[in-house]
Each structure stands twice: as structure tokens, then as C-alpha cells.
N, C-alpha and C. Protein backbone atom coordinates (compact mmCIF):
# COMPACT_ATOMS: atom_id res chain seq x y z
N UNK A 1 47.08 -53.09 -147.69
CA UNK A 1 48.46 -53.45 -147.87
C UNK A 1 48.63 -54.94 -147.63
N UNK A 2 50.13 -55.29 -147.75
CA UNK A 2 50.33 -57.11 -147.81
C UNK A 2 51.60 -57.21 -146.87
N UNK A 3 51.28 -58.01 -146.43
CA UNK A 3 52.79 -58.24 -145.53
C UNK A 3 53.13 -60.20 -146.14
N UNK A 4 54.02 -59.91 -146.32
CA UNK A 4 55.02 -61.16 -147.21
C UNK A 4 55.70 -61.81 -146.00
N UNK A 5 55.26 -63.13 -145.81
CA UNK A 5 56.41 -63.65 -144.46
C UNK A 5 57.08 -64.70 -144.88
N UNK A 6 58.03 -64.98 -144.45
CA UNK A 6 58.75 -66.03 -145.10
C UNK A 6 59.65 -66.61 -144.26
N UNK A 7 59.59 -67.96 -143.87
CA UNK A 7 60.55 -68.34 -142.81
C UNK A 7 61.27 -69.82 -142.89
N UNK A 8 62.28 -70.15 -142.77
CA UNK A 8 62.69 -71.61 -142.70
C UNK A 8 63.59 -72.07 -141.64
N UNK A 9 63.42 -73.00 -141.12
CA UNK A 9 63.63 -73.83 -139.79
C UNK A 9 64.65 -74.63 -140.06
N UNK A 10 65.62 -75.01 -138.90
CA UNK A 10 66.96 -75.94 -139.18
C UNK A 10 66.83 -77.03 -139.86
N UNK A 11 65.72 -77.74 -140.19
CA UNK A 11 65.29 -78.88 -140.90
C UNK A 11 64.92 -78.88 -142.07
N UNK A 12 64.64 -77.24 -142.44
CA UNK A 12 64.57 -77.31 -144.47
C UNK A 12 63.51 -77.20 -144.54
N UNK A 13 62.31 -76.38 -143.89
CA UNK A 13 61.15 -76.56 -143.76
C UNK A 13 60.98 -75.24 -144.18
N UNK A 14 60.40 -74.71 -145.22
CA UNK A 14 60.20 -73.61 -145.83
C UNK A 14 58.93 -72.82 -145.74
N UNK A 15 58.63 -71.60 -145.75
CA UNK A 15 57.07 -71.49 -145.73
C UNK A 15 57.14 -70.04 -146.65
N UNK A 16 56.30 -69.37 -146.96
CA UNK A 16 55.96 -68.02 -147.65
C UNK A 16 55.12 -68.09 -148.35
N UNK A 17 54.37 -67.16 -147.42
CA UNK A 17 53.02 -66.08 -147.55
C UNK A 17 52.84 -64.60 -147.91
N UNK A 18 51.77 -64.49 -148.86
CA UNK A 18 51.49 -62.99 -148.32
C UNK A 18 49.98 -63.17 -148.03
N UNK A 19 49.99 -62.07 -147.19
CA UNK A 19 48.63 -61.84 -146.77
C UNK A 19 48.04 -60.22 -146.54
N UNK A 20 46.62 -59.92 -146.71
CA UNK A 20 46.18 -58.72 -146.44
C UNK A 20 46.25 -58.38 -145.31
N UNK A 21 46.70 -57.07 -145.13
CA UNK A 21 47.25 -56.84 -143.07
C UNK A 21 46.57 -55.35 -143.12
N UNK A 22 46.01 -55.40 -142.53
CA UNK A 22 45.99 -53.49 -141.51
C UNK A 22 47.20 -53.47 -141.14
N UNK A 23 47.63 -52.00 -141.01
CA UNK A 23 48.74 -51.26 -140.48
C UNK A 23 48.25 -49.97 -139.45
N UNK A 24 48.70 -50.06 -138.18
CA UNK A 24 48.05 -49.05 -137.26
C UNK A 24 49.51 -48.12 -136.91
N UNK A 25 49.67 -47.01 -137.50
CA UNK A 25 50.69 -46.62 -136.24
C UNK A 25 50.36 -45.85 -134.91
N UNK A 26 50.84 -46.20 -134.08
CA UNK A 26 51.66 -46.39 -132.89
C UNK A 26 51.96 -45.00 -132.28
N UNK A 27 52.23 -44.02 -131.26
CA UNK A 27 53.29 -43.63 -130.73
C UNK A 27 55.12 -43.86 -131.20
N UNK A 28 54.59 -45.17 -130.33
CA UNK A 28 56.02 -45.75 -130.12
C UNK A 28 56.24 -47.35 -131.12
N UNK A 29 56.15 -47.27 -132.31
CA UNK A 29 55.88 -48.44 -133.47
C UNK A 29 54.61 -48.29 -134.24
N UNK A 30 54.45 -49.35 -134.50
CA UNK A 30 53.30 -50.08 -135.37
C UNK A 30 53.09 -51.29 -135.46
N UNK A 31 51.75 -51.60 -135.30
CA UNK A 31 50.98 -53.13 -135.02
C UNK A 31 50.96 -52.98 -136.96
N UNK A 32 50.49 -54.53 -137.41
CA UNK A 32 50.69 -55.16 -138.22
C UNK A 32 49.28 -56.59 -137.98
N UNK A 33 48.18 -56.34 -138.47
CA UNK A 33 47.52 -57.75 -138.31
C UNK A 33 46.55 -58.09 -139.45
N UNK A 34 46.61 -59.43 -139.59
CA UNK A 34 46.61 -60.18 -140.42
C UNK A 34 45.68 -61.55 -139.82
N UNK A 35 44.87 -62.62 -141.00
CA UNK A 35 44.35 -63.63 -140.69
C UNK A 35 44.80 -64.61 -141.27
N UNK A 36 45.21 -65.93 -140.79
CA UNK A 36 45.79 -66.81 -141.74
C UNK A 36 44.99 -67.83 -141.36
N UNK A 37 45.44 -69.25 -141.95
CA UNK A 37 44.33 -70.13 -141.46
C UNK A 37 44.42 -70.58 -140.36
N UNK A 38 45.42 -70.42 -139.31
CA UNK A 38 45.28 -70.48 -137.79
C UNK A 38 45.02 -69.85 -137.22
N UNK A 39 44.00 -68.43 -137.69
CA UNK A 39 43.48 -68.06 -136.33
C UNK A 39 43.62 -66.17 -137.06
N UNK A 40 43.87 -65.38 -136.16
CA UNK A 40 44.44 -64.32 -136.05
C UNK A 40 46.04 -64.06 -135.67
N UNK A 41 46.58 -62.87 -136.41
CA UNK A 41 47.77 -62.79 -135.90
C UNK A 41 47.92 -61.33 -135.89
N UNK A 42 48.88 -60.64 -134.77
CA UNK A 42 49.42 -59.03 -134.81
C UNK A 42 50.91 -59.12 -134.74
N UNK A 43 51.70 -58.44 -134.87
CA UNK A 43 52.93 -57.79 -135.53
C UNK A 43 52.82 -56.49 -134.43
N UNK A 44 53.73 -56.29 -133.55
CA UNK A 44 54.12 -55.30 -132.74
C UNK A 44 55.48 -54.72 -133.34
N UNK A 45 55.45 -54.04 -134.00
CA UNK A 45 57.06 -53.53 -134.00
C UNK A 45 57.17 -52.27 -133.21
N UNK A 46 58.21 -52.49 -132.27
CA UNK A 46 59.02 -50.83 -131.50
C UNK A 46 60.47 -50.97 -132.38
N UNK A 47 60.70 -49.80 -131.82
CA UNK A 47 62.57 -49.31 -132.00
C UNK A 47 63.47 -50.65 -131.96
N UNK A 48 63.43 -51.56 -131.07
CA UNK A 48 63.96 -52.14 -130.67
C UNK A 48 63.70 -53.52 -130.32
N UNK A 49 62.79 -54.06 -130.56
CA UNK A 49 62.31 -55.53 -130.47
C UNK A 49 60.74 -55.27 -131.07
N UNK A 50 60.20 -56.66 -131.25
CA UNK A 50 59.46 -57.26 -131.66
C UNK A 50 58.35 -58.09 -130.99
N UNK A 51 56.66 -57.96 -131.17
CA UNK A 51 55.93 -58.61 -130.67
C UNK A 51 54.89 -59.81 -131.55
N UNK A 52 54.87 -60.95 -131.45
CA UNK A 52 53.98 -61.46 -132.12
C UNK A 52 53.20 -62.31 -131.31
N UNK A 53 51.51 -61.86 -131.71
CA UNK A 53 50.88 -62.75 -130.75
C UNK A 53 49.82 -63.11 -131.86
N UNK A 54 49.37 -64.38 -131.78
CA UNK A 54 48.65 -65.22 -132.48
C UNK A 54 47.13 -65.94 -131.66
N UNK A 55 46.21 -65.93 -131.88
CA UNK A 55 44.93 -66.41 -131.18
C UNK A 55 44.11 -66.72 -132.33
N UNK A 56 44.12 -68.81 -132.13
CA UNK A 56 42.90 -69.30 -133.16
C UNK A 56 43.30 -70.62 -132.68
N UNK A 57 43.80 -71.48 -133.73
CA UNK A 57 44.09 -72.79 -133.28
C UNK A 57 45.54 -73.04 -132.59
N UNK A 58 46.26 -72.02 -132.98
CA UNK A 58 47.62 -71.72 -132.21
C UNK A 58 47.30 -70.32 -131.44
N UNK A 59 47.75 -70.62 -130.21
CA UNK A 59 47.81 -69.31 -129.58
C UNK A 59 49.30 -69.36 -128.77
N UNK A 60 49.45 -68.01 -128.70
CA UNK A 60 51.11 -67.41 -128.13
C UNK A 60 51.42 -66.28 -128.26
N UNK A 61 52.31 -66.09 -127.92
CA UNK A 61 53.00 -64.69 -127.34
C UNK A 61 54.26 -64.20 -127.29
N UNK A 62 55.02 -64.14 -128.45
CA UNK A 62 56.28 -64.41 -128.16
C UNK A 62 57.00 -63.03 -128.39
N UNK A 63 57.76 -62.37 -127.71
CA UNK A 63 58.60 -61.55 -127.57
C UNK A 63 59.90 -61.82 -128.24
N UNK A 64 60.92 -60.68 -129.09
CA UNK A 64 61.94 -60.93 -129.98
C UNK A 64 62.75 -59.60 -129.53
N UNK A 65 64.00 -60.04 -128.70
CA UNK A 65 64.91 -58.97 -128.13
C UNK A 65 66.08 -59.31 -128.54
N UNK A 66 66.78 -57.95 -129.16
CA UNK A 66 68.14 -58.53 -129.92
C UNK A 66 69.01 -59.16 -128.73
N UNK A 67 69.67 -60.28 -128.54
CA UNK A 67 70.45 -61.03 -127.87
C UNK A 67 69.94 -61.33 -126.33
N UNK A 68 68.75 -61.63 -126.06
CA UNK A 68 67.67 -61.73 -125.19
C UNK A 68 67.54 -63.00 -125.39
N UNK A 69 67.07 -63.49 -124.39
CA UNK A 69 66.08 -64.48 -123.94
C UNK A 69 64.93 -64.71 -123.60
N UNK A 70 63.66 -65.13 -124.12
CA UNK A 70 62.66 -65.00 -123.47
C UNK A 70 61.52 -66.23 -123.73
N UNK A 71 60.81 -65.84 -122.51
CA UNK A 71 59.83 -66.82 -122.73
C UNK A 71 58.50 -66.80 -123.25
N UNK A 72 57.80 -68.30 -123.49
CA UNK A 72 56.53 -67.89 -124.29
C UNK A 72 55.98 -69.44 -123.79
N UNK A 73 54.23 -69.26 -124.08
CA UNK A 73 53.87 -70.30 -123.80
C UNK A 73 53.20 -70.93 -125.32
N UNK A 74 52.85 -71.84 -125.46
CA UNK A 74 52.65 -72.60 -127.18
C UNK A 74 51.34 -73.40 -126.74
N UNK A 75 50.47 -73.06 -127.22
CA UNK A 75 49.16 -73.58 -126.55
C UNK A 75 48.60 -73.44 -128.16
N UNK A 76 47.93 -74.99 -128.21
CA UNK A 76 47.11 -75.69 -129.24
C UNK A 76 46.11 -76.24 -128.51
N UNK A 77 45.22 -76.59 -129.32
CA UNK A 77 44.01 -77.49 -128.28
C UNK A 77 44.99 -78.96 -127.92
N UNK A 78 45.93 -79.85 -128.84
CA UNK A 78 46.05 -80.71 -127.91
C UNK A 78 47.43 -80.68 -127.28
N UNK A 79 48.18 -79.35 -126.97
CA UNK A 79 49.80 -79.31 -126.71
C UNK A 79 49.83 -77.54 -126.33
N UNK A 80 50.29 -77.93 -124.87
CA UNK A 80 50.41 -77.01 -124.23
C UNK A 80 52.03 -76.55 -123.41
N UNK A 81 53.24 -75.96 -123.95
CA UNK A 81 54.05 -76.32 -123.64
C UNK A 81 54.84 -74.81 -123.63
N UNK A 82 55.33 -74.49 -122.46
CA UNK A 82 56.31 -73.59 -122.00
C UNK A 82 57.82 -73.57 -122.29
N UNK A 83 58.24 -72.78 -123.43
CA UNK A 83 59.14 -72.76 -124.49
C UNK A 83 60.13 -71.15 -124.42
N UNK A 84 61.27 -71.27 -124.43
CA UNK A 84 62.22 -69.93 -124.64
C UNK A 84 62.53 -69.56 -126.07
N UNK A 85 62.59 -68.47 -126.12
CA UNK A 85 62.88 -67.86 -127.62
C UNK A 85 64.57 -66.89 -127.14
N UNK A 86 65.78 -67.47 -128.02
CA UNK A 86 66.80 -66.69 -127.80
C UNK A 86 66.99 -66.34 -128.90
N UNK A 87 67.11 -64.76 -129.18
CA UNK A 87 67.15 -63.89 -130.66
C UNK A 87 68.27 -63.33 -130.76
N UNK A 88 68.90 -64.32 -131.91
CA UNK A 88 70.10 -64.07 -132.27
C UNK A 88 70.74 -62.93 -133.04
N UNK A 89 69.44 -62.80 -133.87
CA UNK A 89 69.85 -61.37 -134.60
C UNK A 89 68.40 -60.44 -134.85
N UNK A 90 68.47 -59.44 -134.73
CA UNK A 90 66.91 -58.61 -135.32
C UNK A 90 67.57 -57.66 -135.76
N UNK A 91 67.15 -57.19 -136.87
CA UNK A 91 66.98 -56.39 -138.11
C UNK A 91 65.49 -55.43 -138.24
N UNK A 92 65.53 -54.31 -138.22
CA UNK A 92 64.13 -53.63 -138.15
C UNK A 92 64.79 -52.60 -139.16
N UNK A 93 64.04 -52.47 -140.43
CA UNK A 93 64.06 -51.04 -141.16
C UNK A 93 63.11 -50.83 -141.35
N UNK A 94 62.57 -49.93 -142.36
CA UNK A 94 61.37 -49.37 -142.60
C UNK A 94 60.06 -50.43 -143.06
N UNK A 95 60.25 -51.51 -143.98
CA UNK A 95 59.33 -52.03 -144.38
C UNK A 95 59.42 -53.53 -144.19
N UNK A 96 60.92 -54.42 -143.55
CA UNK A 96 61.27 -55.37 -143.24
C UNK A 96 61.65 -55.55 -142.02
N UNK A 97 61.36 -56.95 -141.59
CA UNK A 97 61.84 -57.07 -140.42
C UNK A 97 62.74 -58.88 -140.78
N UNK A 98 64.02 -58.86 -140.58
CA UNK A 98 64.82 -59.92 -140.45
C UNK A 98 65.28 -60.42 -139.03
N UNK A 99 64.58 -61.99 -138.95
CA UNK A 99 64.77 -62.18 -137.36
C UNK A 99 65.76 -63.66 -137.49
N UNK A 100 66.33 -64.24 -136.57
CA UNK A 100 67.10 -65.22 -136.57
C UNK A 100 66.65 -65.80 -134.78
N UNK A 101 66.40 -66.64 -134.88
CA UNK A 101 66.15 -67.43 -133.50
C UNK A 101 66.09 -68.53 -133.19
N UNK A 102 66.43 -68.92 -131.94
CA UNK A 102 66.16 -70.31 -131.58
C UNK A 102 64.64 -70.33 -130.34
N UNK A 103 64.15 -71.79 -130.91
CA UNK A 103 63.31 -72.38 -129.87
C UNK A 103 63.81 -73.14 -129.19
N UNK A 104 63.74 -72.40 -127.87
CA UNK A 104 64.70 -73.69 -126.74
C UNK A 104 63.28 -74.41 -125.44
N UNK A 105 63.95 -75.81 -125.81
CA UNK A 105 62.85 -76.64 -124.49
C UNK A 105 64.22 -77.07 -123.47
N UNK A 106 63.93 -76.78 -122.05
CA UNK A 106 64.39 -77.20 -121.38
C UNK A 106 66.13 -77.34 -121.60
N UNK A 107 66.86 -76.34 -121.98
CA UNK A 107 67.86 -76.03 -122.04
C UNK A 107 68.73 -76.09 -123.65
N UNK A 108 67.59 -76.88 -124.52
CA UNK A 108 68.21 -77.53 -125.50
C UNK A 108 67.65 -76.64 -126.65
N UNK A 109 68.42 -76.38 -127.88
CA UNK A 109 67.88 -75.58 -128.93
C UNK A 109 67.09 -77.19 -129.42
N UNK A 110 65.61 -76.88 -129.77
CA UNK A 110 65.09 -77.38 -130.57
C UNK A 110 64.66 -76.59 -132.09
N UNK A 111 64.81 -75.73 -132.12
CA UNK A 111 64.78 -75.25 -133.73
C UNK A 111 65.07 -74.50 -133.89
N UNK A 112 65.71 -73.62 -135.47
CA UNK A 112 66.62 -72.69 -135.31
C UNK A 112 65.58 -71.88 -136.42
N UNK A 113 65.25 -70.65 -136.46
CA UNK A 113 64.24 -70.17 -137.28
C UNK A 113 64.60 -68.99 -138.06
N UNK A 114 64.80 -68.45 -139.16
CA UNK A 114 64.78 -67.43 -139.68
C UNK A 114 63.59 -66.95 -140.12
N UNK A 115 63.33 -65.67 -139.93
CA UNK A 115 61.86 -65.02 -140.52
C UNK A 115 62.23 -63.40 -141.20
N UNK A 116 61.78 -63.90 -142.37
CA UNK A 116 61.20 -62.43 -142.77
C UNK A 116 60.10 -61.96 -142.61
N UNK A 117 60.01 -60.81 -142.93
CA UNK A 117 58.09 -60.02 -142.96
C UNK A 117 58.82 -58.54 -143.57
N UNK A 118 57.93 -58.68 -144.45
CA UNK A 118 58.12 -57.78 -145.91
C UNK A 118 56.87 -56.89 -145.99
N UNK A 119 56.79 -55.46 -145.86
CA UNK A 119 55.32 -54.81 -146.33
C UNK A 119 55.87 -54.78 -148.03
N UNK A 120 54.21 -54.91 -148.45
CA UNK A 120 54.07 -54.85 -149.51
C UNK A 120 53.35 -54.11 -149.98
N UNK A 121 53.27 -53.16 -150.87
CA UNK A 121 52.23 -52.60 -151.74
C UNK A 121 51.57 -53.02 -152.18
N UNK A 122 50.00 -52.84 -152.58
CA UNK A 122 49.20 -53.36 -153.27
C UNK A 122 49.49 -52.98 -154.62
């Protein structure tokens, strides 16, 4: 299968991919993982929030709770920096997930992010 991601940032910065993903279900969700050219990435979806963790040249961990706050750390080989994620909106149906968020440093929104992730059929 393909998972389609697509995201753009308060600055007009556009991105969309698809990529080949395993799909595992879960108990309680389904993981989602995929290789891009930074590394590895998984897709946690539950009922109710969202997990994405990434390990290669970007590594992180970031948690997505509807009207939550949370934290994450952003580790590159040369930038290592302890960052909040506040999720403004999450959207979970069957084959999409619509997220809206900010990256906050030190009290201040530094970027405002929308993401899709689309399963796709082959």
C-alpha cells in the first residue's frame, strides 16, 4: 500500500509525497511505516491522537492530542533542540488523517503546520 503525505507550513512551504508503507493493525490502532530519504518513519494511529516517530538523519517523537500540548525533542546531527507541539485540530477517519499544529520554541509559535496522510491503494 501507499500513504500520500502532504503538508504546508505558515511560510508557503509545500511538500507531497507518496510512499510504500506497511500497515500493521493494532489492538488499539494501527502503525503505518515507511522510508523516506531521512531515515525511517512510523505512523501510530489510536482512537484519539496520533504518534510519529522518525530515526535517520532526523530523529523525534512527536505526539498529536486534539487541543493538547506537548513536547518533543528535534535532534539532527548538527541541532538538537527541545520544542512543543500544540494541536489545534485532528481529524482521524478511516484512511486519512488531517492535522493542524503549531511548533512552539520557548513560548512563541514558530510554525504553523498542516498535514495530511492519505492511504492509498496500489
Amino acid at each position: 500500500m501507499y500513504l500520500l503525505i502532504k503538508s504546508e507550513d505558515q511560510f508557503g512551504n509545500k511538500y507531497e509525497k507518496s510512499f510504500i508503507s506497511q500497515k500493521t493493525l493494532l489492538d488499539n490502532g494501527i502503525i503505518y511505516s515507511y522510508s523516506d530519504d531521512h531515515g525511517e518513519s512510523k505512523i501510530f494511529l489510536y482512537e484519539n491522537h496520533i504518534e510519529i516517530y522518525r530515526k535517520g538523519q532526523i530523529n523525534t517523537k512527536q505526539i498529536f492530542k486534539p487541543k493538547e500540548m506537548t513536547n518533543f525533542l528535534y535532534l539532527t546531527k548538527e541541532f538538537k533542540k527541545n520544542l512543543f507541539l500544540n494541536t489545534n485540530f485532528l481529524d482521524i477517519s478511516e484512511k486519512n488523517i488531517y492535522l493542524i499544529y503549531d511548533v512552539i520554541d520557548e513560548n512563541e509559535v514558530i510554525n504553523t503546520i498542516k498535514l495530511k496522510i492519505i492511504e492509498l491503494e496500489p
